[in-house]
N, C-alpha and C. Protein backbone atom coordinates (compact mmCIF):
# COMPACT_ATOMS: atom_id res chain seq x y z
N UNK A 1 0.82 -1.19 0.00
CA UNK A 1 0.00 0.00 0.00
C UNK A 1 0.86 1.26 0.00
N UNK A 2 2.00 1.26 0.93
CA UNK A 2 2.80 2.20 0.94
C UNK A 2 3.37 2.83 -0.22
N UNK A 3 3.51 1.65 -1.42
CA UNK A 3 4.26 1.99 -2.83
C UNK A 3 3.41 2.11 -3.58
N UNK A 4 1.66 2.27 -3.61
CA UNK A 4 0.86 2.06 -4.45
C UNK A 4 0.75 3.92 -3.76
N UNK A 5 0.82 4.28 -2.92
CA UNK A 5 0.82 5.65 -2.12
C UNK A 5 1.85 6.84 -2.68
N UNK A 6 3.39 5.97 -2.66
CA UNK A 6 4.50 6.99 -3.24
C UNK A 6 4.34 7.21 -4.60
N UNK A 7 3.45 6.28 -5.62
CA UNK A 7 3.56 5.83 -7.12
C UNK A 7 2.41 7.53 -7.01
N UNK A 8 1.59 7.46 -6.24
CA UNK A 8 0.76 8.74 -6.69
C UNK A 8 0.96 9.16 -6.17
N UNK A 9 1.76 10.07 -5.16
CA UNK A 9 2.37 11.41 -4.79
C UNK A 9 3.20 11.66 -5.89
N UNK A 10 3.95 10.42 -6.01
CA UNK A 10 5.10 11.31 -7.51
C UNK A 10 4.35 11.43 -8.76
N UNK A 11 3.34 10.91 -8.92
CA UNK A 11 2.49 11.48 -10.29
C UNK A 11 2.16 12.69 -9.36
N UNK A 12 1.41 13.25 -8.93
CA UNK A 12 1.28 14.33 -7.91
C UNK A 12 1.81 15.42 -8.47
N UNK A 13 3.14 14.92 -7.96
CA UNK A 13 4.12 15.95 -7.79
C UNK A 13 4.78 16.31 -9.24
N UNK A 14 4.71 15.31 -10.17
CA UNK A 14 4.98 15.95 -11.68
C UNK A 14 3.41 16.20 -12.02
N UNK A 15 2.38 16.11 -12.05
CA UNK A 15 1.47 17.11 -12.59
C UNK A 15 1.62 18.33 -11.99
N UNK A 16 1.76 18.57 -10.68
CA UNK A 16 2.05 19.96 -9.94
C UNK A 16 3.24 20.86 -11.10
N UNK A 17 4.42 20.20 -11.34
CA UNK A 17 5.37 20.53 -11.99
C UNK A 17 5.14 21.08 -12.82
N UNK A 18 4.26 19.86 -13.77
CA UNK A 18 3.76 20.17 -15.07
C UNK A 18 3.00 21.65 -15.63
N UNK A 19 2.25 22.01 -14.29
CA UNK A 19 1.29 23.05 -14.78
C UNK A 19 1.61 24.62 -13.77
N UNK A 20 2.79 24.49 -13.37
CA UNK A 20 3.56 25.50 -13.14
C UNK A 20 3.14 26.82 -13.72
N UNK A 21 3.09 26.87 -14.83
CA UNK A 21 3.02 27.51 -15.85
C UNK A 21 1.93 28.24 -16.25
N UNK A 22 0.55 26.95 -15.93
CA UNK A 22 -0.45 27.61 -16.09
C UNK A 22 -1.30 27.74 -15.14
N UNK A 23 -1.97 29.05 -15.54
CA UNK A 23 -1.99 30.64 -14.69
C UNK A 23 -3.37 30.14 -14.02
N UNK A 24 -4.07 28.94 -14.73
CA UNK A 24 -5.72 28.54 -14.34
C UNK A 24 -5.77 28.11 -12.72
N UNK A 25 -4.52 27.07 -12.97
CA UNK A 25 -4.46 25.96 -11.80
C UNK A 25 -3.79 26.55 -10.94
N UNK A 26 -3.70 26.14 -9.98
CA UNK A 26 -3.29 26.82 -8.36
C UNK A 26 -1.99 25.86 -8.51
N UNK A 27 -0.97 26.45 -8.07
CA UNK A 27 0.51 25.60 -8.17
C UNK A 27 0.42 24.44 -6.64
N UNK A 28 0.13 25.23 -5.42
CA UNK A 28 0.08 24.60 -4.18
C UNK A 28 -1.58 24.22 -3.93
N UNK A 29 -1.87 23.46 -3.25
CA UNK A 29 -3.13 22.82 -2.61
C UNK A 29 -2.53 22.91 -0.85
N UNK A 30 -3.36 22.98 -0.25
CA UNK A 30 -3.76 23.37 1.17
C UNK A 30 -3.69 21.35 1.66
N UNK A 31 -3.68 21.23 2.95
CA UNK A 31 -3.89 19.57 2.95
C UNK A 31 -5.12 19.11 2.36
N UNK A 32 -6.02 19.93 3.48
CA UNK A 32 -7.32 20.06 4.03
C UNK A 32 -8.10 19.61 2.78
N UNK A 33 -7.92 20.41 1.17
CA UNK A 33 -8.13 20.31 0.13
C UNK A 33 -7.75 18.93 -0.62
N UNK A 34 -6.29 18.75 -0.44
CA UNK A 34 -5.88 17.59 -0.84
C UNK A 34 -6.86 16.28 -0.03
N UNK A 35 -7.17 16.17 1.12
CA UNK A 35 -7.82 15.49 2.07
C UNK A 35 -9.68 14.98 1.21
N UNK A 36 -10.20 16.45 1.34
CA UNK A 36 -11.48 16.61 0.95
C UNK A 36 -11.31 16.21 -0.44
N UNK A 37 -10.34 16.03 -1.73
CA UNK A 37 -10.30 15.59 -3.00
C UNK A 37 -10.59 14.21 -2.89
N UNK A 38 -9.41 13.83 -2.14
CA UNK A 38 -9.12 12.40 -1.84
C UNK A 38 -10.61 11.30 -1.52
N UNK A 39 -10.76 11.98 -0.72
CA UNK A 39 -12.61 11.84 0.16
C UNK A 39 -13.50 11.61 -0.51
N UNK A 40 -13.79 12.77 -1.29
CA UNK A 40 -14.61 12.71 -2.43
C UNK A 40 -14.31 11.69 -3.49
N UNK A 41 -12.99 11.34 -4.50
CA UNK A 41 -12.85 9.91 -5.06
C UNK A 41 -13.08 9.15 -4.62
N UNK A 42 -12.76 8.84 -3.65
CA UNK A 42 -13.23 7.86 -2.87
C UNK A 42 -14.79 7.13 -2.56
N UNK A 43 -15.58 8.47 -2.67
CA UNK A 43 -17.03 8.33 -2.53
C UNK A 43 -17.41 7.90 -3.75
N UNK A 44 -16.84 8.60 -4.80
CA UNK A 44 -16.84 8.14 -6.39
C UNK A 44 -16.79 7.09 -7.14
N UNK A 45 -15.83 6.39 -5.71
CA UNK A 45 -15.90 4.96 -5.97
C UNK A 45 -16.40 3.79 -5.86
N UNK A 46 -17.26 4.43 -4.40
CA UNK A 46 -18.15 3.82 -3.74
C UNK A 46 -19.62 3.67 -4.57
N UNK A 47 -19.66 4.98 -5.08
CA UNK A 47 -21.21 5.35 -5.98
C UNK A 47 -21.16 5.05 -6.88
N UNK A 48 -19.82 4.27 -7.69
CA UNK A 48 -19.81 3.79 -9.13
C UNK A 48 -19.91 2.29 -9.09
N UNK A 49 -19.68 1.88 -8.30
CA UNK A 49 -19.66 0.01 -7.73
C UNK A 49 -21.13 -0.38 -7.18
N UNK A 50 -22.06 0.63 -6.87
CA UNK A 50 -23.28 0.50 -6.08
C UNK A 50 -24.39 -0.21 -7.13
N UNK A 51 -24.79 -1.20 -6.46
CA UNK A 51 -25.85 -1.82 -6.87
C UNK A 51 -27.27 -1.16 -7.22
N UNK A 52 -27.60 -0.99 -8.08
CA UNK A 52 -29.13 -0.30 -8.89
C UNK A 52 -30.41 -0.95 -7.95
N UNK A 53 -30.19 -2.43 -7.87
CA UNK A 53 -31.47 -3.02 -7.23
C UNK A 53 -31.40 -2.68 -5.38
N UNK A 54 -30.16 -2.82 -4.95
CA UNK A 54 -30.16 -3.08 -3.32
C UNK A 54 -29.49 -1.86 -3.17
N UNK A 55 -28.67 -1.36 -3.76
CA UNK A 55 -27.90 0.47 -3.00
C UNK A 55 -27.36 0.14 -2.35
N UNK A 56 -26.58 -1.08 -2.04
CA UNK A 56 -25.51 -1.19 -1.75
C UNK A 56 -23.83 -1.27 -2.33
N UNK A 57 -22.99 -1.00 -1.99
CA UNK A 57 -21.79 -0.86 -2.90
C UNK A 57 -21.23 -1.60 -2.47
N UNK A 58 -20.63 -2.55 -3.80
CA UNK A 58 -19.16 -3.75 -3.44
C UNK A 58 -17.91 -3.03 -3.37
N UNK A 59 -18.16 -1.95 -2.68
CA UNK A 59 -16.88 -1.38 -3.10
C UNK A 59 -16.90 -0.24 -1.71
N UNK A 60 -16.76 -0.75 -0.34
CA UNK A 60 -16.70 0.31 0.67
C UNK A 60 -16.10 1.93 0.48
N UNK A 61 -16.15 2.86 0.45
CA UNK A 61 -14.98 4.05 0.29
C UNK A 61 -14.64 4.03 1.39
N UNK A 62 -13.97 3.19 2.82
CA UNK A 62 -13.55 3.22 3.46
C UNK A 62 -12.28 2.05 3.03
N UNK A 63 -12.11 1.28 2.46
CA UNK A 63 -11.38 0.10 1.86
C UNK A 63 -10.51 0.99 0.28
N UNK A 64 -10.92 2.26 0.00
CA UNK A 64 -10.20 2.65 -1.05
C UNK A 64 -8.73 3.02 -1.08
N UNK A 65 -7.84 3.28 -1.42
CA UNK A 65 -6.77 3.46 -1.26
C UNK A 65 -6.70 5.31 -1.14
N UNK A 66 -7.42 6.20 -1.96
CA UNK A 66 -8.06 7.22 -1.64
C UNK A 66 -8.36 7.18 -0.29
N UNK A 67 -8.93 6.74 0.22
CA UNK A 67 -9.40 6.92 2.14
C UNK A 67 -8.28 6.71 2.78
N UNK A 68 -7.10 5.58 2.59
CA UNK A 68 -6.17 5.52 3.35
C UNK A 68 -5.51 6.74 3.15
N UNK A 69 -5.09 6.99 1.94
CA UNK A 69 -4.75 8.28 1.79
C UNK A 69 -4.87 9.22 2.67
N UNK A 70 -5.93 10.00 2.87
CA UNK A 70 -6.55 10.79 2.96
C UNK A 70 -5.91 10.92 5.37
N UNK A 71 -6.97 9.52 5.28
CA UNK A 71 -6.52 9.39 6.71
C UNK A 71 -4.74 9.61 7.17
N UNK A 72 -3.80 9.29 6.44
CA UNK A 72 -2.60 9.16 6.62
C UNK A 72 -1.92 10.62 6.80
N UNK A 73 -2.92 11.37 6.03
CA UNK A 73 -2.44 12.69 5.90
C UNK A 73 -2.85 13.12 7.08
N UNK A 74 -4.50 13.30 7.37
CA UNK A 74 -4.59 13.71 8.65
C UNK A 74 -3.95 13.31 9.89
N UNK A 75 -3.70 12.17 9.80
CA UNK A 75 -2.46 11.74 11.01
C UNK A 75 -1.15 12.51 10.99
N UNK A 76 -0.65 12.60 9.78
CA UNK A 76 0.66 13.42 10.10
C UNK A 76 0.67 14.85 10.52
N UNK A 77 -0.75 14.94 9.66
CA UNK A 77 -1.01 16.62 10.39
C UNK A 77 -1.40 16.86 11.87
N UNK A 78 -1.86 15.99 12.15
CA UNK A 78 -2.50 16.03 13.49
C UNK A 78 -0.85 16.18 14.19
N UNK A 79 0.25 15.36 13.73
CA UNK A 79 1.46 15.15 14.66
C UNK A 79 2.73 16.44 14.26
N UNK A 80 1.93 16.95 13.43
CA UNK A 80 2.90 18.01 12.89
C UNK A 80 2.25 18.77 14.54
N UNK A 81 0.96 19.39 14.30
CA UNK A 81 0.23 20.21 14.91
C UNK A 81 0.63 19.91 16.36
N UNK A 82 0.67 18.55 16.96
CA UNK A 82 1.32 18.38 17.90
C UNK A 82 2.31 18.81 18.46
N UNK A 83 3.16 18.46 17.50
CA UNK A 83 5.06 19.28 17.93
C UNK A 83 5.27 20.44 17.91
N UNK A 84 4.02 21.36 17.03
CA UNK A 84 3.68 22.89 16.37
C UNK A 84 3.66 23.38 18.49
N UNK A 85 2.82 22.89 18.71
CA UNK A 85 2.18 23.09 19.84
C UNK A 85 3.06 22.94 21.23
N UNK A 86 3.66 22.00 20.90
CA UNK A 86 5.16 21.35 21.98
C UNK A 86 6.36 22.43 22.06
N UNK A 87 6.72 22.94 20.84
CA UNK A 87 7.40 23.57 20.47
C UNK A 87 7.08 25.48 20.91
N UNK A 88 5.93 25.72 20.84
CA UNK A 88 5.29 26.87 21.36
C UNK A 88 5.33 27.09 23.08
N UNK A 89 4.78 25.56 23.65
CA UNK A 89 4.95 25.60 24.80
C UNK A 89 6.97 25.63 25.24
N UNK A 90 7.28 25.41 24.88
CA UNK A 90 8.54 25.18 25.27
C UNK A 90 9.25 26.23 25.22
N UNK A 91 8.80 27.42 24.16
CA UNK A 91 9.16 28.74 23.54
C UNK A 91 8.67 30.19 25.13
N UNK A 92 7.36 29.54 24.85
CA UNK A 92 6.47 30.59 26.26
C UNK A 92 7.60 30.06 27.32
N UNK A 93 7.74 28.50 27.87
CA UNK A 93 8.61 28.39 28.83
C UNK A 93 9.63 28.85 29.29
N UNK A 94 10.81 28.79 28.24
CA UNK A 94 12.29 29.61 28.16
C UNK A 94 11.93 31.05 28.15
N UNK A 95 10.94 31.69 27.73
CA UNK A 95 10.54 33.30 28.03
C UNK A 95 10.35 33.29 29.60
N UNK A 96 9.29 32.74 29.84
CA UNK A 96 9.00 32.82 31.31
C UNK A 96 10.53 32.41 32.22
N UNK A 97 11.09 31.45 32.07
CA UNK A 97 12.36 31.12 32.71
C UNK A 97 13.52 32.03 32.26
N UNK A 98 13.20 33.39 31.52
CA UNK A 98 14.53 34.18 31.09
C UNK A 98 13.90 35.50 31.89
N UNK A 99 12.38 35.61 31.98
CA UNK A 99 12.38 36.40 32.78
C UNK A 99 11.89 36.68 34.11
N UNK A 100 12.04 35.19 34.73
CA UNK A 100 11.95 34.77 36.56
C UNK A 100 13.38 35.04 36.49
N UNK A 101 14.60 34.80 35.85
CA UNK A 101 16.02 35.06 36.11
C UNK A 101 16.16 36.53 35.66
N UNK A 102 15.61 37.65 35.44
CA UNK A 102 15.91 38.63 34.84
C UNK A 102 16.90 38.70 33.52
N UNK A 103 16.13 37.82 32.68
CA UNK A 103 17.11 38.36 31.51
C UNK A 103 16.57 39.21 30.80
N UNK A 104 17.32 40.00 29.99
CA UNK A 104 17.46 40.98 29.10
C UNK A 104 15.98 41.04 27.80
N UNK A 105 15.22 42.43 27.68
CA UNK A 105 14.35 41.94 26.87
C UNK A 105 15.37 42.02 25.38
N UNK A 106 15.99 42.43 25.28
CA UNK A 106 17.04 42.58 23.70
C UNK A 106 17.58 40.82 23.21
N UNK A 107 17.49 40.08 24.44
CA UNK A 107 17.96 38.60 23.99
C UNK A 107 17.24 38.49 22.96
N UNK A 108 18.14 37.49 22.25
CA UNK A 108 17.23 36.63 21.05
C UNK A 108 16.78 35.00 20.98
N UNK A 109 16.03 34.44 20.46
CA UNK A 109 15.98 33.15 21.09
C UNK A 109 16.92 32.25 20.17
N UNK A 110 17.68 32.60 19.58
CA UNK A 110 18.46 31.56 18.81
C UNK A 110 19.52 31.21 19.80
């Protein structure tokens, strides 16, 4: 699944390439967007496999490779957002601990 995953990020990433150029298409996508695309094929896939007599689909959009997708992303974002957040707290901390010791407001945090 993992290589059926990288095979379409790198198509992805050369259509992105590809249309650089043109002025229609948006060069970057947002996740959120990429997520909700993904989602939606997925449903696409579900509603194209669906049975006429019973409305049911042989074809879950939770079992699509689109859904794994989709979920995988929100996981990393969720863990980006995590460390986003770890990293903030840790930032407020060393402020507060530079100025219980009286340090200097001119410091820099590098």
């Amino acid at each position: 699944m993992m290589g059926m995953l990288k095979e379409w990020y790198e198509a992805w990433l050369r259509e992105q390439e590809a249309t650089k150029g043109d002025p229609t298409r948006p060069m970057y996508r947002f996740p959120n967007e990429i997520v909700k695309a993904l989602r939606q094929q997925a449903q696409n896939c579900e509603d194209g496999e669906r049975n006429l007599k019973t409305g049911i689909s042989s074809w879950p959009k939770e079992t699509t490779l689109e859904w794994a997708a989709a979920d995988l992303i929100e996981e990393r974002l969720e863990e980006i957002r995590h460390y986003e957040n770890m990293r903030d707290r840790f930032v407020e901390l060393w402020l507060d601990l530079r100025d219980l010791l009286g340090g200097d407001d001119d410091e820099t945090l590098a």
